[in-house]
C-alpha atoms as a PDB file:
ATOM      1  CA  UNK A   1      22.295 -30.153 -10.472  1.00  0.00           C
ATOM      2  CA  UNK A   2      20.037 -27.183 -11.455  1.00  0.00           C
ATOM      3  CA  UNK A   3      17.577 -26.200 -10.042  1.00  0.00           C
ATOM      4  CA  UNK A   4      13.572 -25.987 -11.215  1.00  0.00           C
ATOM      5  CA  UNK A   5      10.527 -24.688  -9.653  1.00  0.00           C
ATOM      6  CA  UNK A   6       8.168 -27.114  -9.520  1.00  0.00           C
ATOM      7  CA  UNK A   7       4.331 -25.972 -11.189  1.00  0.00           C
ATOM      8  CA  UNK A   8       1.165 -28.364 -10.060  1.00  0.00           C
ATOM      9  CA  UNK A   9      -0.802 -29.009 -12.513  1.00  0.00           C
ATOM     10  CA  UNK A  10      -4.271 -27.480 -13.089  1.00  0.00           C
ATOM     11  CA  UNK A  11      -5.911 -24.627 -14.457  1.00  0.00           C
ATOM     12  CA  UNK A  12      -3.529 -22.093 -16.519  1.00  0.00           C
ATOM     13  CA  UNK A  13      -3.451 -18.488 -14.616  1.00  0.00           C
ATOM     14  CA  UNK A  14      -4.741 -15.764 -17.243  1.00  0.00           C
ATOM     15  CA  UNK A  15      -2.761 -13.335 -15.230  1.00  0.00           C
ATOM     16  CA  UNK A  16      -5.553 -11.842 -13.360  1.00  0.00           C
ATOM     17  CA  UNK A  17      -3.979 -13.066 -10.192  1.00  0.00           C
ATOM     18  CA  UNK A  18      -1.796 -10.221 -10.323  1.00  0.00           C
ATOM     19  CA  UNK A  19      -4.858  -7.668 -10.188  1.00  0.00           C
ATOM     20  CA  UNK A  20      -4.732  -8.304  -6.265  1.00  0.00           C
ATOM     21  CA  UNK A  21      -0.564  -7.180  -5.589  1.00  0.00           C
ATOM     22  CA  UNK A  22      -1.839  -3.998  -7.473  1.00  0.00           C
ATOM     23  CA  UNK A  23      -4.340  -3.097  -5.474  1.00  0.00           C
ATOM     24  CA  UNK A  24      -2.618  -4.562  -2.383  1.00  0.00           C
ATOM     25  CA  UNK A  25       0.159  -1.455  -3.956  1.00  0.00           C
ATOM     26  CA  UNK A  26      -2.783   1.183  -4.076  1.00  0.00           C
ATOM     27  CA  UNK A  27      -4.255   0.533  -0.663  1.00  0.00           C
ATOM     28  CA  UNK A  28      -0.574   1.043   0.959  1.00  0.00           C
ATOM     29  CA  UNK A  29      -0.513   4.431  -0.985  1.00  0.00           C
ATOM     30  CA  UNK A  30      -3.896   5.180   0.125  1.00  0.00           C
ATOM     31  CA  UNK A  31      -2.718   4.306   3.496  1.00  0.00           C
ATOM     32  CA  UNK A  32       0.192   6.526   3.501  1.00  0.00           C
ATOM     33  CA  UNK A  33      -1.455   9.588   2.030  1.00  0.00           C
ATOM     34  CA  UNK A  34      -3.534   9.263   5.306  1.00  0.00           C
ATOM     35  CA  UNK A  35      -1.437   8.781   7.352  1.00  0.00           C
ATOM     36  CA  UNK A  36       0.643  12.268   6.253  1.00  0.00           C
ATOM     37  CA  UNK A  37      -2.969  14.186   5.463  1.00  0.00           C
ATOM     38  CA  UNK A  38      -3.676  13.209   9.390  1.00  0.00           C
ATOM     39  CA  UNK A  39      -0.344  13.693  10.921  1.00  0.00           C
ATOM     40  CA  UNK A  40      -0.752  18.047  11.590  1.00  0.00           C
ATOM     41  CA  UNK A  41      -3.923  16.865  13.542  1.00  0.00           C
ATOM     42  CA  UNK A  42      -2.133  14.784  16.349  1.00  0.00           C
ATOM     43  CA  UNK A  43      -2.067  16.173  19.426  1.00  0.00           C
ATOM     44  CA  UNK A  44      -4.933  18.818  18.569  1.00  0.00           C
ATOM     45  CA  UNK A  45      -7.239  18.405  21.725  1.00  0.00           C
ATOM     46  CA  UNK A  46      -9.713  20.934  20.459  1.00  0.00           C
ATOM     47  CA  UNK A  47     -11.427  18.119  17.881  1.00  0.00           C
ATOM     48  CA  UNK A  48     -14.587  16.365  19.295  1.00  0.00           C
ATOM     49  CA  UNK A  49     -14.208  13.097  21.059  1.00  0.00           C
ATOM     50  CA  UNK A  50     -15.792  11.617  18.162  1.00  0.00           C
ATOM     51  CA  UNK A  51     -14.014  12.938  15.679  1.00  0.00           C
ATOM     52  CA  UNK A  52     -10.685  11.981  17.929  1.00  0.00           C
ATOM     53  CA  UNK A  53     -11.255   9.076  17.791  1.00  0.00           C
ATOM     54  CA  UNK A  54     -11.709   8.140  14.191  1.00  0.00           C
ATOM     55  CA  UNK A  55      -9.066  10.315  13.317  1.00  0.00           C
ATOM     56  CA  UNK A  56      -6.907   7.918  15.559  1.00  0.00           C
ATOM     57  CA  UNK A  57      -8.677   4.850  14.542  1.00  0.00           C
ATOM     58  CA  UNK A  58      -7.417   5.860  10.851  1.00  0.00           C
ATOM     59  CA  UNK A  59      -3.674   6.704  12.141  1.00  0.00           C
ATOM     60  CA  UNK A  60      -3.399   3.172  13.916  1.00  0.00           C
ATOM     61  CA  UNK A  61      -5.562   1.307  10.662  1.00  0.00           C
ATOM     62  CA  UNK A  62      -3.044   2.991   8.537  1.00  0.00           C
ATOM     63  CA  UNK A  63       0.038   2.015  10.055  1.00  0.00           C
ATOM     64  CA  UNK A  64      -1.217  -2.070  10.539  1.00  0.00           C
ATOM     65  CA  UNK A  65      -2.339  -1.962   6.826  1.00  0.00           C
ATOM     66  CA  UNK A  66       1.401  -0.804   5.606  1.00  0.00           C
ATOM     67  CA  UNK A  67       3.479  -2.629   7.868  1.00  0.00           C
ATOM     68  CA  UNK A  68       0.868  -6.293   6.757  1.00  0.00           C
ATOM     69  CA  UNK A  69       1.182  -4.982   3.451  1.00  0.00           C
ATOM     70  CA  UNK A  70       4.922  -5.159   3.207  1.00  0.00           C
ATOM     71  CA  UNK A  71       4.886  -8.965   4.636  1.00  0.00           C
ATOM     72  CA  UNK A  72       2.687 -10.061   1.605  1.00  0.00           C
ATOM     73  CA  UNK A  73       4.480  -7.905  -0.833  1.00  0.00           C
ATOM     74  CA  UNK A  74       7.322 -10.336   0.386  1.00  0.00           C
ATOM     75  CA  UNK A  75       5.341 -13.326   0.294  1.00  0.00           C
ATOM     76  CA  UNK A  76       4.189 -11.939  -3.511  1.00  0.00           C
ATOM     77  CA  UNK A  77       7.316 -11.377  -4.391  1.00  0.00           C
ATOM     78  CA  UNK A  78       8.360 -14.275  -3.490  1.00  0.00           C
ATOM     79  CA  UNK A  79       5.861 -16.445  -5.359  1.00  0.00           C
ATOM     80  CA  UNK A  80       4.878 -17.978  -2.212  1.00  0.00           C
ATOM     81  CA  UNK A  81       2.471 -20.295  -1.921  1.00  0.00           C
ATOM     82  CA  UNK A  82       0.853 -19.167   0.837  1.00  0.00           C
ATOM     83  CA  UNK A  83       0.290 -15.771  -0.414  1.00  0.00           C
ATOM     84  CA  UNK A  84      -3.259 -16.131  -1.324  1.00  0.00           C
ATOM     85  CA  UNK A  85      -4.372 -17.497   1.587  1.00  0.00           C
ATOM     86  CA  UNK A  86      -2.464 -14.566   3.659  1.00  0.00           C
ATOM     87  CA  UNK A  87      -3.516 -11.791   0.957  1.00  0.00           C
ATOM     88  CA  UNK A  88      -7.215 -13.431   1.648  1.00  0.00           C
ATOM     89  CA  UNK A  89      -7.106 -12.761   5.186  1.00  0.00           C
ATOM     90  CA  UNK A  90      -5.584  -9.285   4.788  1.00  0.00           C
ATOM     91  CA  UNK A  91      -8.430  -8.119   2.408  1.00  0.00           C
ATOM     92  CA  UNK A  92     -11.159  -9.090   4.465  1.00  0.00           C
ATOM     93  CA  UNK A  93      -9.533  -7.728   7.468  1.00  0.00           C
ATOM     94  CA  UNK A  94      -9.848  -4.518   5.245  1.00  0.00           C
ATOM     95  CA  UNK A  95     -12.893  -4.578   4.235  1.00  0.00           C
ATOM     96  CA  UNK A  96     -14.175  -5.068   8.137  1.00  0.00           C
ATOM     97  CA  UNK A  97     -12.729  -1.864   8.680  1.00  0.00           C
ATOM     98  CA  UNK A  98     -14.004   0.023   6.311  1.00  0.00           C
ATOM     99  CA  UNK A  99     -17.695  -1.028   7.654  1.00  0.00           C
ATOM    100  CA  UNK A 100     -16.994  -0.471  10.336  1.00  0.00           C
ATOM    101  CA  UNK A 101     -15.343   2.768   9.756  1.00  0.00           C
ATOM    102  CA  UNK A 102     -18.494   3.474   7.417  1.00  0.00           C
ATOM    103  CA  UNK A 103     -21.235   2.772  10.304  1.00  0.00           C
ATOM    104  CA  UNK A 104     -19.441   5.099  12.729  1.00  0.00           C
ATOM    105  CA  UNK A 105     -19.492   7.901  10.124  1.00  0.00           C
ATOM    106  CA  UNK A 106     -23.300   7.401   9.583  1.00  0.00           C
ATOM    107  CA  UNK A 107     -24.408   6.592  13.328  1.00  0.00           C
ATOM    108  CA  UNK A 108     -22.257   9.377  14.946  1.00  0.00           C
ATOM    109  CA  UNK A 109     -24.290  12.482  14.895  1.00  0.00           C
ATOM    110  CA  UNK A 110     -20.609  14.617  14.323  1.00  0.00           C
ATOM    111  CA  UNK A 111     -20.586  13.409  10.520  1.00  0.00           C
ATOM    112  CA  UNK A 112     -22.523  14.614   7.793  1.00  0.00           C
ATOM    113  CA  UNK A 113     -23.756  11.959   5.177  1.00  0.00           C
ATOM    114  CA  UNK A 114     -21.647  11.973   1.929  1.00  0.00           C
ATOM    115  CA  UNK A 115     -22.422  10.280  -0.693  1.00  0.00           C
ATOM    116  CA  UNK A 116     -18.807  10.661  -2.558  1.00  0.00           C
ATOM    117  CA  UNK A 117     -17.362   8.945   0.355  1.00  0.00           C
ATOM    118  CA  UNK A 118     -19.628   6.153   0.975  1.00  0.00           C
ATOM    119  CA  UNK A 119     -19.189   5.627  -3.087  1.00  0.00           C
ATOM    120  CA  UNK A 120     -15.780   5.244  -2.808  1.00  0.00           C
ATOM    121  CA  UNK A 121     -16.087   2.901   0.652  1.00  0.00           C
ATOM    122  CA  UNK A 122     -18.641   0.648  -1.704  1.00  0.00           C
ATOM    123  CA  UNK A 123     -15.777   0.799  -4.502  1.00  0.00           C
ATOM    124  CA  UNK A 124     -13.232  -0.186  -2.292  1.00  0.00           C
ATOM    125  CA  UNK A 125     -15.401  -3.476  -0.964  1.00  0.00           C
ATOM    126  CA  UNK A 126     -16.202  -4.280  -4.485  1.00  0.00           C
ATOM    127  CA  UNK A 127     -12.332  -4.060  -5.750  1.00  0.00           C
ATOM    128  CA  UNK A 128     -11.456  -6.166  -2.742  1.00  0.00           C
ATOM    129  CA  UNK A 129     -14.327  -8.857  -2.932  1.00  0.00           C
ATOM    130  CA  UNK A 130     -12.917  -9.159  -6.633  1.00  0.00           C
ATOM    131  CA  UNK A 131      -9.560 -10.156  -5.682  1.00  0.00           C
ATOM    132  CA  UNK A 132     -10.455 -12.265  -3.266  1.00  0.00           C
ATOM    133  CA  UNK A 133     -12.159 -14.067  -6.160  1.00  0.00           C
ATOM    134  CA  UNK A 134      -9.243 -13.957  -8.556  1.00  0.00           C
ATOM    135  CA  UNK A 135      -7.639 -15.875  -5.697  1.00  0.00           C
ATOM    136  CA  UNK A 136      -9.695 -18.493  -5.085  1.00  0.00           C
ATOM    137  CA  UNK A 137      -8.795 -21.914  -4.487  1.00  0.00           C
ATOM    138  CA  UNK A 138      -8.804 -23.320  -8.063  1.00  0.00           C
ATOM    139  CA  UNK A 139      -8.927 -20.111 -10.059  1.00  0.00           C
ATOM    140  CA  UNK A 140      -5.086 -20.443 -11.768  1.00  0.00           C
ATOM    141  CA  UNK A 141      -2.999 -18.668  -8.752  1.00  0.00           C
ATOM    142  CA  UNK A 142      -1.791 -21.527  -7.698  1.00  0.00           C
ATOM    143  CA  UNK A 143      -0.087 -22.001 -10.874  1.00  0.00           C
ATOM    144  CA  UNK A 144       1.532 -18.823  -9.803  1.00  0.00           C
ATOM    145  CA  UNK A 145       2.241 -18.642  -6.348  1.00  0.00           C
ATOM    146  CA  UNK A 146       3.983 -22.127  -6.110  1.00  0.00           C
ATOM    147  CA  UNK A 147       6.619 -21.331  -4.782  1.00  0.00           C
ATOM    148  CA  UNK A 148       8.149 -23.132  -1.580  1.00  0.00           C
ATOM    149  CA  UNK A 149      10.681 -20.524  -0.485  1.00  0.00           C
ATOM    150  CA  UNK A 150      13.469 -22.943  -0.092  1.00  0.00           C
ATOM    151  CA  UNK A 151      15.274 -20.858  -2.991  1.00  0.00           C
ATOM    152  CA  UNK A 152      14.239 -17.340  -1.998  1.00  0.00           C
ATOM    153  CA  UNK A 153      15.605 -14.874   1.305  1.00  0.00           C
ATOM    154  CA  UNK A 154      13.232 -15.259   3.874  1.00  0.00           C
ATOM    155  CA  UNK A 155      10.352 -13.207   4.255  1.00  0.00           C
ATOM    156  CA  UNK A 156      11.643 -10.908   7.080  1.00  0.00           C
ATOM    157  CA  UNK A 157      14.289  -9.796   5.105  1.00  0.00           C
ATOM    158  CA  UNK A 158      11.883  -8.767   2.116  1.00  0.00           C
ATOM    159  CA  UNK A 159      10.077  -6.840   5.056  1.00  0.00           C
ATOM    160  CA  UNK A 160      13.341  -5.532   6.289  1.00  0.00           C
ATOM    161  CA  UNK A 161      14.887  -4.136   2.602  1.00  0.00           C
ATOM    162  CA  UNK A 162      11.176  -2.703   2.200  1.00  0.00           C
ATOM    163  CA  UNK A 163      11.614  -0.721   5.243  1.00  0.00           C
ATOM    164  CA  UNK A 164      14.946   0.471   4.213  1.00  0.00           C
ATOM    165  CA  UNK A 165      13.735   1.209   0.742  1.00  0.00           C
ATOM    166  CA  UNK A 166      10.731   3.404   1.778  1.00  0.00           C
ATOM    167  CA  UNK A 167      12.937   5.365   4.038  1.00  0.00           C
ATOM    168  CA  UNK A 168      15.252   6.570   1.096  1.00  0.00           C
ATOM    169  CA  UNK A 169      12.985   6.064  -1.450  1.00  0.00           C
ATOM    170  CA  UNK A 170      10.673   8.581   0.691  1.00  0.00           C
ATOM    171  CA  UNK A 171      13.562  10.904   1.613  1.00  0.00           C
ATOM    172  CA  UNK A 172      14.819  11.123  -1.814  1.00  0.00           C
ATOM    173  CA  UNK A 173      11.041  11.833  -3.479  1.00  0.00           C
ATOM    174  CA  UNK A 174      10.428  14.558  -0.951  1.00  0.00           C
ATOM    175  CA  UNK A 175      13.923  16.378  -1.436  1.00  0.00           C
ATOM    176  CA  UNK A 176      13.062  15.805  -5.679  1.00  0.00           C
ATOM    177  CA  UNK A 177       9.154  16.678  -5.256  1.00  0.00           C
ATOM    178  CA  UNK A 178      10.096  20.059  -3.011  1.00  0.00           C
ATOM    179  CA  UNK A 179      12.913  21.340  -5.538  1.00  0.00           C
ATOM    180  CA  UNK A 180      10.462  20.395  -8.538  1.00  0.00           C
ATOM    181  CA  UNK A 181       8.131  22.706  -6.230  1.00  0.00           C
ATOM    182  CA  UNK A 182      10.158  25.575  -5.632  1.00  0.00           C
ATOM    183  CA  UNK A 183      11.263  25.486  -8.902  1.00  0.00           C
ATOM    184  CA  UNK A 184       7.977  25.145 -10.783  1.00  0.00           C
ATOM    185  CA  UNK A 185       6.567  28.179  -8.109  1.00  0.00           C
ATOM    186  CA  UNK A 186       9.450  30.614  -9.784  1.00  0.00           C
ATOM    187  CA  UNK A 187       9.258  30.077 -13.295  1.00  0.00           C
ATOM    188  CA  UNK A 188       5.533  30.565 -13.558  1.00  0.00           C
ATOM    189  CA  UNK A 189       6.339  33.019 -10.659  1.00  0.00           C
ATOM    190  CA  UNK A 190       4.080  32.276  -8.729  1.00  0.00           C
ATOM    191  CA  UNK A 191       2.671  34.609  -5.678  1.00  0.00           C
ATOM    192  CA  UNK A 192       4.266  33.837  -2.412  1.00  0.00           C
ATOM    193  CA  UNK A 193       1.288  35.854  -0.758  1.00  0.00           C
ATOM    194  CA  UNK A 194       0.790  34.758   2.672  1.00  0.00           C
ATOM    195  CA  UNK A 195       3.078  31.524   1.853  1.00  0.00           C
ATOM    196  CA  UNK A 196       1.359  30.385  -1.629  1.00  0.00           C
ATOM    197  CA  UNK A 197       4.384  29.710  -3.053  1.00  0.00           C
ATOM    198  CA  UNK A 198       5.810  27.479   0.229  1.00  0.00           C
ATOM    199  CA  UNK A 199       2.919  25.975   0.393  1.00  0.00           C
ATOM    200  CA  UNK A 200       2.916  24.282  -3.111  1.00  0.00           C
ATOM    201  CA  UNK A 201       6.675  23.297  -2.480  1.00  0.00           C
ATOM    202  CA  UNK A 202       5.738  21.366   0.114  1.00  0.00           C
ATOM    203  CA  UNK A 203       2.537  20.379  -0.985  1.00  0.00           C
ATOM    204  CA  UNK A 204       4.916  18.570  -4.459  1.00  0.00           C
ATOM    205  CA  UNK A 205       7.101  17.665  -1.708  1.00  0.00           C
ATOM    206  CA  UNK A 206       4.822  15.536  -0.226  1.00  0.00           C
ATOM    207  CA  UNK A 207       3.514  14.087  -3.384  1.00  0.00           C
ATOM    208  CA  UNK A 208       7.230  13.175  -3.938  1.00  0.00           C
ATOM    209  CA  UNK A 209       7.328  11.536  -0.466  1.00  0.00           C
ATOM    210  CA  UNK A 210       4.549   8.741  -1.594  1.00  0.00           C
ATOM    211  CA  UNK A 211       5.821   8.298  -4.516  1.00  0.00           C
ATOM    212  CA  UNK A 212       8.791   7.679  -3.553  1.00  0.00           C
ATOM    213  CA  UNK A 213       8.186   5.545  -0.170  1.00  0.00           C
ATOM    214  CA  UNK A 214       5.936   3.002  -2.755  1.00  0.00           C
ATOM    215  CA  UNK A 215       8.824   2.991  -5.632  1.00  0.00           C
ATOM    216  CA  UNK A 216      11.803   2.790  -2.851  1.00  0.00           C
ATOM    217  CA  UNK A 217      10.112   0.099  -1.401  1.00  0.00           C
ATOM    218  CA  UNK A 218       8.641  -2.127  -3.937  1.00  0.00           C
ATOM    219  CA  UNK A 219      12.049  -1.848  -5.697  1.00  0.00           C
ATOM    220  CA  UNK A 220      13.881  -3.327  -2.505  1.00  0.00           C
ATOM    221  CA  UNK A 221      11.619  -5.728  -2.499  1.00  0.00           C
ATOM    222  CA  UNK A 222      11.887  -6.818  -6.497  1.00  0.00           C
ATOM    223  CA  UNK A 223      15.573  -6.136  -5.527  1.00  0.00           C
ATOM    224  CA  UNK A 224      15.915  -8.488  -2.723  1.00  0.00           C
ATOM    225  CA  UNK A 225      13.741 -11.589  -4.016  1.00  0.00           C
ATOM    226  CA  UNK A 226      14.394 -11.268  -7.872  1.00  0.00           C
ATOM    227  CA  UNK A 227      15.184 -14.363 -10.165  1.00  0.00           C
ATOM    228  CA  UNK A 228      18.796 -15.430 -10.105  1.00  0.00           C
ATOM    229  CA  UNK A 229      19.847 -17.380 -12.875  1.00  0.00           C
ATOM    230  CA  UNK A 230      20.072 -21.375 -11.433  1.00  0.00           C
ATOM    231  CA  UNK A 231      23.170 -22.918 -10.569  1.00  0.00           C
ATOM    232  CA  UNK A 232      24.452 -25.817 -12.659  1.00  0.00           C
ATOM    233  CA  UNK A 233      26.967 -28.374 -10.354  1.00  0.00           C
END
């Protein structure tokens, strides 16, 4: 008997409802850039409390964006149904932090006003109040994310391959991104002056690391839930 994913009926999805696992994909890599950009500053007791403290508030807000992220890259990837109501919640989740975040930059005396980040915190809202709009209850998505997962692995081990997929995919970009380093540093021999040229090796290398880490693991994921053709009995 094969098998057929059943569709309900309604509005036709103009594809839009994809818009949100993109950005979902860009606010993981945001996340992670963070989280390494932050890392050399852990354990240095000679910041101010205030500054401690968001510093930390970013590490932790970092690591519970990723590791939700992954889950509704499963669900996504999975075609679940429940997706847009999870991906709902996650987004405004995010954008409570970021006013949060926002206020304490502008309240706490430490900070200086910019208006380069604040644009970008208003850009961020804006992106996420749209895709909480492209998955609106009657807007197409559920024409999309239909799926029951009675067909598909279950979510876990979407979360589980991810895992295992940033992991190499990270170790793998940061041992390409530091060779293309070194290796870019001597043929436009470049001045290794008080560590210039180590520093840019490592700098690629850690360019390679996110790249990597967001390939390795949305490819697990694709991997691990892709279409298999259905089985006639």
């Amino acid at each position: 008997m094969a098998s057929i994913d059943q569709e309900p009926a309604g509005r036709p999805d103009s594809g839009l409802s994809f818009i949100p696992v993109a950005w979902l994909v860009i606010v993981m890599g945001l996340s992670a850039y963070g989280l390494i950009s932050s890392w050399r500053l852990i354990g240095d007791f000679s910041l101010p409390e205030n500054v401690f403290f968001l510093i930390y508030g970013g590490l932790t807000g970092g690591v519970i964006t990723i590791i939700w992220g992954l889950y509704l890259l499963g669900l996504a990837f999975n075609r679940s149904a429940r997706f847009p109501r999870h991906y709902t919640i996650w987004q405004i989740a995010i954008i409570i932090w970021l006013l949060v975040r926002q206020a304490y930059v502008l309240l706490v005396p430490d900070f200086v006003f910019s208006a380069e980040a604040l644009g970008y915190t208003v850009a961020e809202i804006a992106i996420g109040l749209l895709c909480i709009y492209l998955l609106r209850r009657g807007a197409g998505a559920e024409t999309v994310y239909a799926n029951a997962e009675t067909e598909r692995p279950p979510v876990f081990i979407s979360v589980l391959a991810a895992l295992l997929g940033i992991i190499l995919g990270g170790a793998i970009g940061a041992g390409a991104g530091f060779f293309a380093g070194s290796l870019i540093a001597d043929l436009t021999q470049m001045s290794c002056f008080e560590g210039a040229c180590g520093f840019f090796a490592v700098f690629v290398g850690l360019g390679g690391l996110i790249v990597g880490a967001i390939a390795g693991g949305v490819f697990a994921i694709w991997r691990v839930n892709r279409r298999r053709p259905a089985r006639v009995r």
